[in-house]
C-alpha atoms as a PDB file:
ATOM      1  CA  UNK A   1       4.658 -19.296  88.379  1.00  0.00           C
ATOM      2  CA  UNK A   2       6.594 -21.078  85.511  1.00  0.00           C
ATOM      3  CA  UNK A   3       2.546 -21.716  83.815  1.00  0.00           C
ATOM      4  CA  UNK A   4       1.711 -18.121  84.432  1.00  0.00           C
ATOM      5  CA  UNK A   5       4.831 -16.995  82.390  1.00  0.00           C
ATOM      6  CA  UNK A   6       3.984 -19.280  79.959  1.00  0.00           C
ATOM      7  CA  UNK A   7       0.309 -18.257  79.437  1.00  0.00           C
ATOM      8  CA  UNK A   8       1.488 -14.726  79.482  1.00  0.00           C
ATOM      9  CA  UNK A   9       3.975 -15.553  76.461  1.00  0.00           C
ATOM     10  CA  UNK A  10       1.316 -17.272  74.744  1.00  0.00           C
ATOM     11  CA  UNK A  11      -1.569 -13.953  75.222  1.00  0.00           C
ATOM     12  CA  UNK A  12       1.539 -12.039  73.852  1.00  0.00           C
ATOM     13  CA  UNK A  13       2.001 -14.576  70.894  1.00  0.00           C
ATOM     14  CA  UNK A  14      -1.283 -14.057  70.494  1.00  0.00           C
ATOM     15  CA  UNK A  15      -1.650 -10.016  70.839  1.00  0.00           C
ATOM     16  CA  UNK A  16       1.221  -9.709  68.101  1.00  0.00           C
ATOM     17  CA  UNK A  17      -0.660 -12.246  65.578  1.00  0.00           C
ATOM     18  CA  UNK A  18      -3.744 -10.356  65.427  1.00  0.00           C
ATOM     19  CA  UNK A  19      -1.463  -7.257  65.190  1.00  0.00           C
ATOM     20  CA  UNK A  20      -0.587  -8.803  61.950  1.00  0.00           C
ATOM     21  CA  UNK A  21      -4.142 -10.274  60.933  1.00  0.00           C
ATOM     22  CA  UNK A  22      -5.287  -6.854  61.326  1.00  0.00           C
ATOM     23  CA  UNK A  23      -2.850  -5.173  58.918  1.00  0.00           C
ATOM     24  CA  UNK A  24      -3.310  -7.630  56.341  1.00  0.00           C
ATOM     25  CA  UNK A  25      -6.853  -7.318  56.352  1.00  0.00           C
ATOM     26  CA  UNK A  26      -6.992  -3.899  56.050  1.00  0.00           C
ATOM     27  CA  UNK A  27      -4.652  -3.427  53.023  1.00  0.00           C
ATOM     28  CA  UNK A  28      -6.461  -6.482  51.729  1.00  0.00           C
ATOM     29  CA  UNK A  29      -9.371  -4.457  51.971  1.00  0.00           C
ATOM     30  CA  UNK A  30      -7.366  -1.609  50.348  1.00  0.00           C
ATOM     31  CA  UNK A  31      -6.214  -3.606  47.719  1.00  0.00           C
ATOM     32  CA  UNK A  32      -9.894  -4.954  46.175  1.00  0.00           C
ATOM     33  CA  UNK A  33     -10.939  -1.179  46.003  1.00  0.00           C
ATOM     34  CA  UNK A  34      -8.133  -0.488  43.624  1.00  0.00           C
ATOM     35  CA  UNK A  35      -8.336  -3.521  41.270  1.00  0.00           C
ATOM     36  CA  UNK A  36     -12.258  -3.261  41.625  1.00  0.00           C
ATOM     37  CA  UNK A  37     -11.995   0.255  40.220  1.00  0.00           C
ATOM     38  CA  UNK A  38      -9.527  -0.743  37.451  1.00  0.00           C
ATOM     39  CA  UNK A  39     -11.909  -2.900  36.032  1.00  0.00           C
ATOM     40  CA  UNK A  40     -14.995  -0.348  36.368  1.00  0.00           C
ATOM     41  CA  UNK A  41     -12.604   2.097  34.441  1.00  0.00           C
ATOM     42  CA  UNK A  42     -12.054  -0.679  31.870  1.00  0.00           C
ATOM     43  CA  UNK A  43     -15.722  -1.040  31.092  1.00  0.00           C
ATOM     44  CA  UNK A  44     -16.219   1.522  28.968  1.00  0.00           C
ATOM     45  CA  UNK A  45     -13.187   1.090  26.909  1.00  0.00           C
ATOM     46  CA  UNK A  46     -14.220  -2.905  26.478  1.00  0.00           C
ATOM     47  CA  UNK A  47     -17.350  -1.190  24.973  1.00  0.00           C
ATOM     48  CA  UNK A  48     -15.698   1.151  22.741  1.00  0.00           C
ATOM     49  CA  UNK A  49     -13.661  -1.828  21.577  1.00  0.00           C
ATOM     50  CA  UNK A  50     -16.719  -4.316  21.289  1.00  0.00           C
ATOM     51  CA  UNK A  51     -18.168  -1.429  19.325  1.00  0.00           C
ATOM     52  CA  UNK A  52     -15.271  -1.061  16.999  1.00  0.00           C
ATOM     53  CA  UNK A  53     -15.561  -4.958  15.978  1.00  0.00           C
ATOM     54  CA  UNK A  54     -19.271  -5.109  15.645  1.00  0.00           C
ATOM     55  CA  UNK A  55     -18.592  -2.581  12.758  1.00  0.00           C
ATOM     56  CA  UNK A  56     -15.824  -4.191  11.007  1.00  0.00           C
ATOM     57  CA  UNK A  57     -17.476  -7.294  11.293  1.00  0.00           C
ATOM     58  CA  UNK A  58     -20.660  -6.061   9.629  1.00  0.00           C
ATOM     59  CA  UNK A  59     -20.457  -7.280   6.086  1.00  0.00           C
ATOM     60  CA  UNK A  60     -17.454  -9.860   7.153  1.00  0.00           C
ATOM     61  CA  UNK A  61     -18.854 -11.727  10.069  1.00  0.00           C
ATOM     62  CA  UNK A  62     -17.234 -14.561   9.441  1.00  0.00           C
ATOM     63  CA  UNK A  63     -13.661 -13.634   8.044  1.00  0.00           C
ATOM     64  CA  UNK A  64     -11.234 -14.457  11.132  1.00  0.00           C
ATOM     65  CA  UNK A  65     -13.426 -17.005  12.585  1.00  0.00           C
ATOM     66  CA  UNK A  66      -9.568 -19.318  12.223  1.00  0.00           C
ATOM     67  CA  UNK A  67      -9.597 -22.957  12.521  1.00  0.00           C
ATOM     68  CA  UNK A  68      -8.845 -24.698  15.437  1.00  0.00           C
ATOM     69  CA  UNK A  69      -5.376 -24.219  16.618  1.00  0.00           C
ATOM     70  CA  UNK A  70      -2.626 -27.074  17.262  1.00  0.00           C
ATOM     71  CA  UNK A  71      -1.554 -26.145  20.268  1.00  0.00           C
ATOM     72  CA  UNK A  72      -2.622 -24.471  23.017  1.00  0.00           C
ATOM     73  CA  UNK A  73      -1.466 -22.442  25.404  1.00  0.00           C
ATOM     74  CA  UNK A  74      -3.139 -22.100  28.853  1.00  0.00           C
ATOM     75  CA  UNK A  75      -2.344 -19.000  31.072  1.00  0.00           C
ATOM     76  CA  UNK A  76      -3.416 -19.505  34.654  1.00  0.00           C
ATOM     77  CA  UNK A  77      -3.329 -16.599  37.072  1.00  0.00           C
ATOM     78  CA  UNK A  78      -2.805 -17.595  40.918  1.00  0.00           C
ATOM     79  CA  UNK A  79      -1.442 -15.578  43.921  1.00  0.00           C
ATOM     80  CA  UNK A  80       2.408 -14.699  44.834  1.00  0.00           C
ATOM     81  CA  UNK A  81       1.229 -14.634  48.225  1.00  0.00           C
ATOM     82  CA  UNK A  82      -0.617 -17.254  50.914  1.00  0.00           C
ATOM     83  CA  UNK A  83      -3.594 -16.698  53.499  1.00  0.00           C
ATOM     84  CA  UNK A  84      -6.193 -16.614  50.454  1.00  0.00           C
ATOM     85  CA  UNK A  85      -8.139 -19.139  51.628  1.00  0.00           C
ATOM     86  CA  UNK A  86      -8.884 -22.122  48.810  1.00  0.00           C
ATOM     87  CA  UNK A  87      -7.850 -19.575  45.751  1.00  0.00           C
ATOM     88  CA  UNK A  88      -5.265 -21.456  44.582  1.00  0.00           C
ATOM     89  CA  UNK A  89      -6.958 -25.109  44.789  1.00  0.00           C
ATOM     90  CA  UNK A  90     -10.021 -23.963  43.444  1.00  0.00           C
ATOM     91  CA  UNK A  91      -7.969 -22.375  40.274  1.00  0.00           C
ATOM     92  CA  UNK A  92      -6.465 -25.827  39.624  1.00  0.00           C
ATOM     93  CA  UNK A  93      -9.342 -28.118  39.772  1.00  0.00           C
ATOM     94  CA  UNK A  94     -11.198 -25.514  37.650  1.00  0.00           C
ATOM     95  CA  UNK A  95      -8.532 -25.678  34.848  1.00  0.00           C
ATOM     96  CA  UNK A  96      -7.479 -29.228  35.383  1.00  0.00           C
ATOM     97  CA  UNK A  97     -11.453 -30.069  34.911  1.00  0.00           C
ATOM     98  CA  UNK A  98     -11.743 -27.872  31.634  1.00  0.00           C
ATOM     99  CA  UNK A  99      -8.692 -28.847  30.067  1.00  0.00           C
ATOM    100  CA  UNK A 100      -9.825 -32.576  30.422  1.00  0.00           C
ATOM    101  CA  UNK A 101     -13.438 -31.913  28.744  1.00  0.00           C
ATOM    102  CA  UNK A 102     -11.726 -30.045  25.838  1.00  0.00           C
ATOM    103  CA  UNK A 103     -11.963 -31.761  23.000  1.00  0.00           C
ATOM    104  CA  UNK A 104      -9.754 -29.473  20.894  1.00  0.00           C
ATOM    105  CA  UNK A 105      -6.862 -30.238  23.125  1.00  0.00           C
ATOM    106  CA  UNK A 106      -3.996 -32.224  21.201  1.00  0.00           C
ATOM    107  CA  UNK A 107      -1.931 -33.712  23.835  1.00  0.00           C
ATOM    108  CA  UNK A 108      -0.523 -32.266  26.713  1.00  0.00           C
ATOM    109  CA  UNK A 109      -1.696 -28.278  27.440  1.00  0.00           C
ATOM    110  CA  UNK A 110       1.293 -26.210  27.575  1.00  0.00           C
ATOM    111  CA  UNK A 111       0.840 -24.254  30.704  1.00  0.00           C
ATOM    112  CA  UNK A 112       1.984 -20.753  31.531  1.00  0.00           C
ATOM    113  CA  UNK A 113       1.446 -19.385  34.881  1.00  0.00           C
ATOM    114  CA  UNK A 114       0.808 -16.130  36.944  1.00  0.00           C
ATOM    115  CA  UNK A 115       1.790 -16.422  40.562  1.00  0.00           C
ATOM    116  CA  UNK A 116       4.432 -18.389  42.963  1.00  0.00           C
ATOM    117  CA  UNK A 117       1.660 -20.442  44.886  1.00  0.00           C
ATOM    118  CA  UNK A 118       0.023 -21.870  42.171  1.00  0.00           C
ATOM    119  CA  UNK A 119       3.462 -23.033  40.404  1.00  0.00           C
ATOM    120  CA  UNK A 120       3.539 -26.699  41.741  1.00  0.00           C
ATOM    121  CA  UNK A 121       0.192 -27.126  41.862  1.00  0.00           C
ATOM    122  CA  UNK A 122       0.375 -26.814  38.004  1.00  0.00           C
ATOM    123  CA  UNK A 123       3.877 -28.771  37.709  1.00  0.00           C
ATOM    124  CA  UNK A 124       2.216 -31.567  39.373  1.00  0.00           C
ATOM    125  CA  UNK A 125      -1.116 -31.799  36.919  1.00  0.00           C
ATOM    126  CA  UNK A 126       0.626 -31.024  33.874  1.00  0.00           C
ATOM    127  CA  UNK A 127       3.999 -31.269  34.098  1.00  0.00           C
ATOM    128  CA  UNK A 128       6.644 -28.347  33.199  1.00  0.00           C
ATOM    129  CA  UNK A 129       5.752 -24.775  33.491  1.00  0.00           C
ATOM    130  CA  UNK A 130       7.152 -23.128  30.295  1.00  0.00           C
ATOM    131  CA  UNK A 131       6.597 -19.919  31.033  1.00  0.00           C
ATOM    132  CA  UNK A 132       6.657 -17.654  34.653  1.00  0.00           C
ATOM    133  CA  UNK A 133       5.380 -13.896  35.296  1.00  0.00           C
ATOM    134  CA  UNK A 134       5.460 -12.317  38.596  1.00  0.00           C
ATOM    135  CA  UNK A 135       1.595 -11.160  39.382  1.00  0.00           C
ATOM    136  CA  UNK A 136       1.864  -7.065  39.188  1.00  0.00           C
ATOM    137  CA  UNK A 137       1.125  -5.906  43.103  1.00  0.00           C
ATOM    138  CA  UNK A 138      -0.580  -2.398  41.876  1.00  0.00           C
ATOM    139  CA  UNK A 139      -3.180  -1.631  39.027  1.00  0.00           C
ATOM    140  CA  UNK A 140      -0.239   0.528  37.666  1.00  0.00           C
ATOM    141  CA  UNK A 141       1.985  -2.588  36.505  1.00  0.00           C
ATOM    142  CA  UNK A 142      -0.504  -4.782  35.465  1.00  0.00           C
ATOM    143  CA  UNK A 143      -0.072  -3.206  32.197  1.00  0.00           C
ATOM    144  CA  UNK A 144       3.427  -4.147  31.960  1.00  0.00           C
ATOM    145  CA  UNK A 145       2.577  -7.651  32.750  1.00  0.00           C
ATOM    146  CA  UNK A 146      -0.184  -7.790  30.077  1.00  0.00           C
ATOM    147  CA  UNK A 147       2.377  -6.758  27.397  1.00  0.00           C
ATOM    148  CA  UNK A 148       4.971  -8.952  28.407  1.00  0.00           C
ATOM    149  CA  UNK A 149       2.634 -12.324  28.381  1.00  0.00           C
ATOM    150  CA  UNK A 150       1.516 -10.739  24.284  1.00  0.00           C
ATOM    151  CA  UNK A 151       5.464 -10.423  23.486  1.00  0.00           C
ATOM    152  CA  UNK A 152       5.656 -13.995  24.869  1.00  0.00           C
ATOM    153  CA  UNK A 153       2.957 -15.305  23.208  1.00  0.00           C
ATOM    154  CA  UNK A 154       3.666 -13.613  19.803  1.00  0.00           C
ATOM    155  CA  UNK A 155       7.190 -15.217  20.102  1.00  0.00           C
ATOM    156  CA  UNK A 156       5.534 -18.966  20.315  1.00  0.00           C
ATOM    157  CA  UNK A 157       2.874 -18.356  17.607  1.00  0.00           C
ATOM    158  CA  UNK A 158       6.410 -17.485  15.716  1.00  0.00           C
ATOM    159  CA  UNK A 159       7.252 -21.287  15.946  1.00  0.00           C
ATOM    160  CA  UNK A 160       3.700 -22.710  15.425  1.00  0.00           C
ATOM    161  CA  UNK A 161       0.620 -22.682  15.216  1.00  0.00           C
ATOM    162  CA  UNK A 162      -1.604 -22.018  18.927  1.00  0.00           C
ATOM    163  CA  UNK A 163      -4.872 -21.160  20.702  1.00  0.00           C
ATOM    164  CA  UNK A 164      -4.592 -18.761  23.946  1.00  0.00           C
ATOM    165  CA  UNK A 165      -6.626 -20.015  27.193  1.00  0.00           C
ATOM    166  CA  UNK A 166      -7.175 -17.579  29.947  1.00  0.00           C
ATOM    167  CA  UNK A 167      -8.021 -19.117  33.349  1.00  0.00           C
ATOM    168  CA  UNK A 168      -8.446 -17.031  36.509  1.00  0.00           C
ATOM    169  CA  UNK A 169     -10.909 -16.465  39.195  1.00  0.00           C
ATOM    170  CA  UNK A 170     -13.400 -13.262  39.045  1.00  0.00           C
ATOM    171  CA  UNK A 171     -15.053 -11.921  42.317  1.00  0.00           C
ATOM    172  CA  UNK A 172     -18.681 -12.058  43.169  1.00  0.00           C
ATOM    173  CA  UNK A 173     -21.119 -10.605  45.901  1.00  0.00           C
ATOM    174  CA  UNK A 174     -19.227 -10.298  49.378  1.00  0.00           C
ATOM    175  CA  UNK A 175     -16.133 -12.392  49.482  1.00  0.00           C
ATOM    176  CA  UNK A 176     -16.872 -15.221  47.217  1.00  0.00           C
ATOM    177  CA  UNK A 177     -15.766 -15.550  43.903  1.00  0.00           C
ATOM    178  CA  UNK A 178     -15.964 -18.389  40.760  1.00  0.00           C
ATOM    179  CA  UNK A 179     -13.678 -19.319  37.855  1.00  0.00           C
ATOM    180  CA  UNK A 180     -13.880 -18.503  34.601  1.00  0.00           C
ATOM    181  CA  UNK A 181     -11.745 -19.620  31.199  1.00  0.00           C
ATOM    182  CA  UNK A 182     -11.976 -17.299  28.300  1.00  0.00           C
ATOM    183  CA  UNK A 183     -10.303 -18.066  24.927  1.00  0.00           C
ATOM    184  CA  UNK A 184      -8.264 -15.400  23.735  1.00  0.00           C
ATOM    185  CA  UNK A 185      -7.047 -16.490  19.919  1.00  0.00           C
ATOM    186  CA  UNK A 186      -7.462 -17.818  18.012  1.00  0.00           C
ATOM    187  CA  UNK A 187     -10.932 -15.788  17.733  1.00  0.00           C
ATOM    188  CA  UNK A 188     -14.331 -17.849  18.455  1.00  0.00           C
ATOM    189  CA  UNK A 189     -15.765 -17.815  15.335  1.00  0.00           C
ATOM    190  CA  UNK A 190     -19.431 -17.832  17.318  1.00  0.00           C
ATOM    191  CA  UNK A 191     -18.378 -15.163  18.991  1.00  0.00           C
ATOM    192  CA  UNK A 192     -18.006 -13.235  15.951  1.00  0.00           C
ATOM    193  CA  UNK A 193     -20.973 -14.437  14.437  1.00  0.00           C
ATOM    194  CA  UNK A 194     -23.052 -12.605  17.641  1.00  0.00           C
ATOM    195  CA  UNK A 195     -20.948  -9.442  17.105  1.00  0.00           C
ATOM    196  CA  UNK A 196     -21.616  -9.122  14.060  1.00  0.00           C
ATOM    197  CA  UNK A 197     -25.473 -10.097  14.316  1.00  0.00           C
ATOM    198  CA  UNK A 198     -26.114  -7.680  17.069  1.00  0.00           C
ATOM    199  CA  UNK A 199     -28.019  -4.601  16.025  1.00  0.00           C
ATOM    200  CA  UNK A 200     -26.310  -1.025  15.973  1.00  0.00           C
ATOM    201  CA  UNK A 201     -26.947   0.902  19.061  1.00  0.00           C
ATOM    202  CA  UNK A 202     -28.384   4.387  17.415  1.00  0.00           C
ATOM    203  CA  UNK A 203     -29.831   5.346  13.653  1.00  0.00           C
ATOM    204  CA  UNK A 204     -26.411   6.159  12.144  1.00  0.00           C
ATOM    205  CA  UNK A 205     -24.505   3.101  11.133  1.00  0.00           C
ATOM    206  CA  UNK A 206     -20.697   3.230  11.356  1.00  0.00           C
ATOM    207  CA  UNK A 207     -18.332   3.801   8.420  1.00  0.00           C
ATOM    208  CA  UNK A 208     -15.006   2.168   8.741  1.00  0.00           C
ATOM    209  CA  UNK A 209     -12.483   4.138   6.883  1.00  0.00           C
ATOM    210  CA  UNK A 210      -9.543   2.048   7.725  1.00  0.00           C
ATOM    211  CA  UNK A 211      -9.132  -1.542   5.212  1.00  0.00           C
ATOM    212  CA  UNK A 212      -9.890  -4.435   6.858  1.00  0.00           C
ATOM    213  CA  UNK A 213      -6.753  -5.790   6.676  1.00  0.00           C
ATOM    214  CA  UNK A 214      -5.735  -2.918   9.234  1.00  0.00           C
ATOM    215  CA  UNK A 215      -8.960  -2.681  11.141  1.00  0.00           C
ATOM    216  CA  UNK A 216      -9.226  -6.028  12.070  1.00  0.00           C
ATOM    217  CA  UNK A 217      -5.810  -6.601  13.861  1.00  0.00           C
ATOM    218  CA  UNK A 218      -5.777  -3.570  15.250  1.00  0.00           C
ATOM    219  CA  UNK A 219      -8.961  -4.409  17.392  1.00  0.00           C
ATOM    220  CA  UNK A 220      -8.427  -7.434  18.061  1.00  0.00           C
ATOM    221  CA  UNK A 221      -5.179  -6.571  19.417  1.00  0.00           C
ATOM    222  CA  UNK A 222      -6.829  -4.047  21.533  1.00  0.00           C
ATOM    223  CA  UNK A 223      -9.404  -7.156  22.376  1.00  0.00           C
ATOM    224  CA  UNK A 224      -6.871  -9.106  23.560  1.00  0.00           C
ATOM    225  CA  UNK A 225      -5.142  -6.440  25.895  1.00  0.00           C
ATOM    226  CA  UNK A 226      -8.189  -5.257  27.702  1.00  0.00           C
ATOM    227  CA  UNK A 227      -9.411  -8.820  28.094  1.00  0.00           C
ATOM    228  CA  UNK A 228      -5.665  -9.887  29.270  1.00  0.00           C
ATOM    229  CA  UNK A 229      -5.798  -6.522  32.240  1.00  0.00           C
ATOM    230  CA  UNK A 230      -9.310  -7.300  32.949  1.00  0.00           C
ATOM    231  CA  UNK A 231      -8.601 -11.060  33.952  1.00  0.00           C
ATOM    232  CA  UNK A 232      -5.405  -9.948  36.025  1.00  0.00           C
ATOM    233  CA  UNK A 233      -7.129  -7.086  37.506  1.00  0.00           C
ATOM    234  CA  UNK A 234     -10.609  -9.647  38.285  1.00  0.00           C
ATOM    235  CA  UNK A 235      -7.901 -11.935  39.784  1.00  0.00           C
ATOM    236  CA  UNK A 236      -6.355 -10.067  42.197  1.00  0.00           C
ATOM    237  CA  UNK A 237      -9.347  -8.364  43.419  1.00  0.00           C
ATOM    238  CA  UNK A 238     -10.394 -11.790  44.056  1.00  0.00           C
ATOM    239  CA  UNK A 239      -7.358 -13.022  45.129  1.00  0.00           C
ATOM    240  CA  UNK A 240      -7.467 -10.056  48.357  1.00  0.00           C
ATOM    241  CA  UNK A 241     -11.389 -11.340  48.545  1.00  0.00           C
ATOM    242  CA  UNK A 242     -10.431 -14.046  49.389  1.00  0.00           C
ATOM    243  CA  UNK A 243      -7.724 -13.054  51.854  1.00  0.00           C
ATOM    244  CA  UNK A 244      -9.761 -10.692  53.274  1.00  0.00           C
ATOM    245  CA  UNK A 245     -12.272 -13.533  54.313  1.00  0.00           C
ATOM    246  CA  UNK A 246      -9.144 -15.540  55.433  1.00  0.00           C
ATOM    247  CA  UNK A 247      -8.005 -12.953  57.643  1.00  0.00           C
ATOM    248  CA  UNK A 248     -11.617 -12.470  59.003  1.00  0.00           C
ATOM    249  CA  UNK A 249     -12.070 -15.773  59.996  1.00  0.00           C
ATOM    250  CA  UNK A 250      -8.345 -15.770  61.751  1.00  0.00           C
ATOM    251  CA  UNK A 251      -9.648 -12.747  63.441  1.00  0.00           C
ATOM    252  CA  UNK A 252     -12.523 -14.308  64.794  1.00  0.00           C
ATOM    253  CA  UNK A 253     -10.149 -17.060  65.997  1.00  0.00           C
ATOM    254  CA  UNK A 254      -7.628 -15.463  67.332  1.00  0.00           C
ATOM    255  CA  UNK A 255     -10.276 -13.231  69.627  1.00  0.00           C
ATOM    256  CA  UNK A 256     -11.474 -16.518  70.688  1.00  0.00           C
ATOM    257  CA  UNK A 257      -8.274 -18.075  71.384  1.00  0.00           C
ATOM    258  CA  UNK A 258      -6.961 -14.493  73.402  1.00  0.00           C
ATOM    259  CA  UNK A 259     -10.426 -15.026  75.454  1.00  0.00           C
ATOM    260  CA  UNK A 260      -9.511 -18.133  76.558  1.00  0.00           C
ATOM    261  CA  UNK A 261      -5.929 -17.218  77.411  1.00  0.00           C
ATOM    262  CA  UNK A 262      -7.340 -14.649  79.646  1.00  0.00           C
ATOM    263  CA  UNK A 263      -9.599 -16.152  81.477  1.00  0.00           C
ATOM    264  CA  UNK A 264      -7.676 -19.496  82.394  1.00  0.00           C
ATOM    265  CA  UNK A 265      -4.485 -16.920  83.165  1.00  0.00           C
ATOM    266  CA  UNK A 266      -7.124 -14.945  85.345  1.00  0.00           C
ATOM    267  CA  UNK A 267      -7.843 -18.585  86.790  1.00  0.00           C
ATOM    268  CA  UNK A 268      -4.507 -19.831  87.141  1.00  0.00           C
ATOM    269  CA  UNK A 269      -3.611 -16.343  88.872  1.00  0.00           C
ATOM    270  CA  UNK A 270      -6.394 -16.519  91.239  1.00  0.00           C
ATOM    271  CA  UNK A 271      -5.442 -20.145  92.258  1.00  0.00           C
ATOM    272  CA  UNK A 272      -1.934 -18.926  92.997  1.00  0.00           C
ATOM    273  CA  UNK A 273      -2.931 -16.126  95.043  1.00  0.00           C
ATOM    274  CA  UNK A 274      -5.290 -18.339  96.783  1.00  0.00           C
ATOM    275  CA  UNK A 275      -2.717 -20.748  97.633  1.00  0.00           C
ATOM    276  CA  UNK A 276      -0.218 -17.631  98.754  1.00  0.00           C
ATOM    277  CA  UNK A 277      -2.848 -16.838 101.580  1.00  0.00           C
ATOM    278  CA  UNK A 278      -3.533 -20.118 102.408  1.00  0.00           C
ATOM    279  CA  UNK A 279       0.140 -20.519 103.048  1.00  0.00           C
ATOM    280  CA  UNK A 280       0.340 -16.770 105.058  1.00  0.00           C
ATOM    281  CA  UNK A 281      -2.693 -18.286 107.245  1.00  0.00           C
ATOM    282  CA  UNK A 282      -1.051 -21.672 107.549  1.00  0.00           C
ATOM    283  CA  UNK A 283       2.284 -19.590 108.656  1.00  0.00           C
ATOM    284  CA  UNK A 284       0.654 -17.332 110.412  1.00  0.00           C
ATOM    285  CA  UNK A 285      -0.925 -19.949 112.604  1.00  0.00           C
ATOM    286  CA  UNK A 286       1.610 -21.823 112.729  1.00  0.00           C
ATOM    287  CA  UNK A 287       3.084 -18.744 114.567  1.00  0.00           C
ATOM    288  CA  UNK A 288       0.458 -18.103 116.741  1.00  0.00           C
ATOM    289  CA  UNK A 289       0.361 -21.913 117.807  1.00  0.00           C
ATOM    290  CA  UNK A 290       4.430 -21.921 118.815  1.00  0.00           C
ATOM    291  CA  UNK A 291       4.078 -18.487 121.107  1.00  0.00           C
ATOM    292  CA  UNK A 292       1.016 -19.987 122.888  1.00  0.00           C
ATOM    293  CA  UNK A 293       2.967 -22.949 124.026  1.00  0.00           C
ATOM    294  CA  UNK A 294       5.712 -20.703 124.745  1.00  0.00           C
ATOM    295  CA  UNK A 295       3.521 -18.151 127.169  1.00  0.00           C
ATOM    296  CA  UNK A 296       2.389 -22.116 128.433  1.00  0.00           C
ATOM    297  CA  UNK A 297       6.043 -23.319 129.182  1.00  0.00           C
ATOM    298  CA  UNK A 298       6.801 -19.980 131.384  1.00  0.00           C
END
């Protein structure tokens, strides 16, 4: 009896974990649809911002094409939260790879970060983390987030000069997903060059009213804030990809492992009640046995 209880403690165990796999799988499920739509929303104001800089650049494809910086400053974007698979580890060797084949790097990368789980992954490649945010857990505070890391990063460009690295993962087909680094600022002067090279989309060509001295900024500020909400947004849709893969695969495990409970308790139970009537037989003719000899005796 003492193994039955235990096997029945462990098929609880069991029933209560894939309670909990369950949940988390669903709002992980929940949880790409929303940041998946954030970024489809985001498309067409990218465009309108793309747009805005292909016409400033025009006749000054060139002008804000800035040297290479001193410093620079890489943000990498990780999860608060565990059971995402390999997200993490595959965001470190990524970055750590990238930052190694820079050549523009001078020294040590200072390294800002996005998420708990990632933290001492990053401590232990490149030493202290200057700067922490908290990931945002709905597409309605990602915004805040964005314009905190900008204050941040305005404040250090206050002190010298810097580039701005973005590193996070983006999600593909199904549940897979790949890294990506984009450079923020200074602005890629190449880039530039193929905005401003690109042919205007329709037979009226734009008129920019504004100088260019307020123009400029002003879109690349916008650049830099839709790119920034676009890589958190890309990362936690991956991020729940990944979970929700996780959680499948537990799933699958746990079925498997609640399978096997059953049938060796079913096994185990049928072995005890076999040995129960063995044992009412044995009694029974042990019974049987003890009145013959007693009808004998008379």
């Amino acid at each position: 009896m003492p193994a039955l209880q235990e096997l029945q403690h462990k098929i609880k165990s069991a029933s209560d974990l894939h309670l909990v796999v369950r949940t988390m799988k669903a709002l992980a499920a929940v949880s790409i649809r929303q940041y998946e739509d954030a970024v489809r929303a985001l498309d067409g104001y990218y465009d309108a911002v793309e747009l805005g800089l292909r016409a400033v650049l025009r006749d000054r494809p060139l002008t804000g094409g800035a040297r290479s910086a001193g410093d620079t400053v890489a943000l990498i974007l990780g999860s608060d939260q565990g059971m995402a698979g390999r997200f993490n580890d595959a965001m470190l060797e990524y970055a750590t790879g990238w930052l190694q084949r820079d050549a523009d790097i001078k020294g040590t990368p200072e390294c800002w970060v996005a998420g708990e789980k990632i933290v001492g992954g990053v401590e232990e490649r490149f030493g202290e983390v200057r700067e922490f945010f908290t990931l945002p857990t709905s597409v309605q505070s990602i915004t805040a987030t964005v314009q905190e890391v900008l204050v941040r990063f305005e404040r250090r460009r206050s002190h010298s000069e810097c580039r701005l690295l973005l590193f996070h993962n983006r999600p593909l087909a199904g549940a897979a997903y790949e890294q990506q680094c984009v450079l923020l600022l200074p602005p890629d002067k190449g880039w530039l060059r193929h905005m401003a090279g690109q042919k205007w989309p329709g037979r009226c060509l734009p008129m920019v009213a504004a100088p260019w001295e307020q123009s400029f900024p002003a879109l690349i500020s916008e650049y830099l804030f839709v790119t920034l909400f676009r890589g958190f947004a890309t990362s936690l849709a991956a991020e729940n990809a990944a979970r929700l893969a996780a959680m499948q695969r537990a799933e699958k495990n746990i079925e498997d492992l609640q399978a096997d409970l059953q049938s060796r308790y079913h096994a185990l139970r049928q072995t005890v009640i076999t040995e129960e009537l063995f044992d009412i037989i044995a009694g029974f003719e042990a019974l049987g046995g003890s009145a013959d000899r007693a009808r004998r005796d008379k």
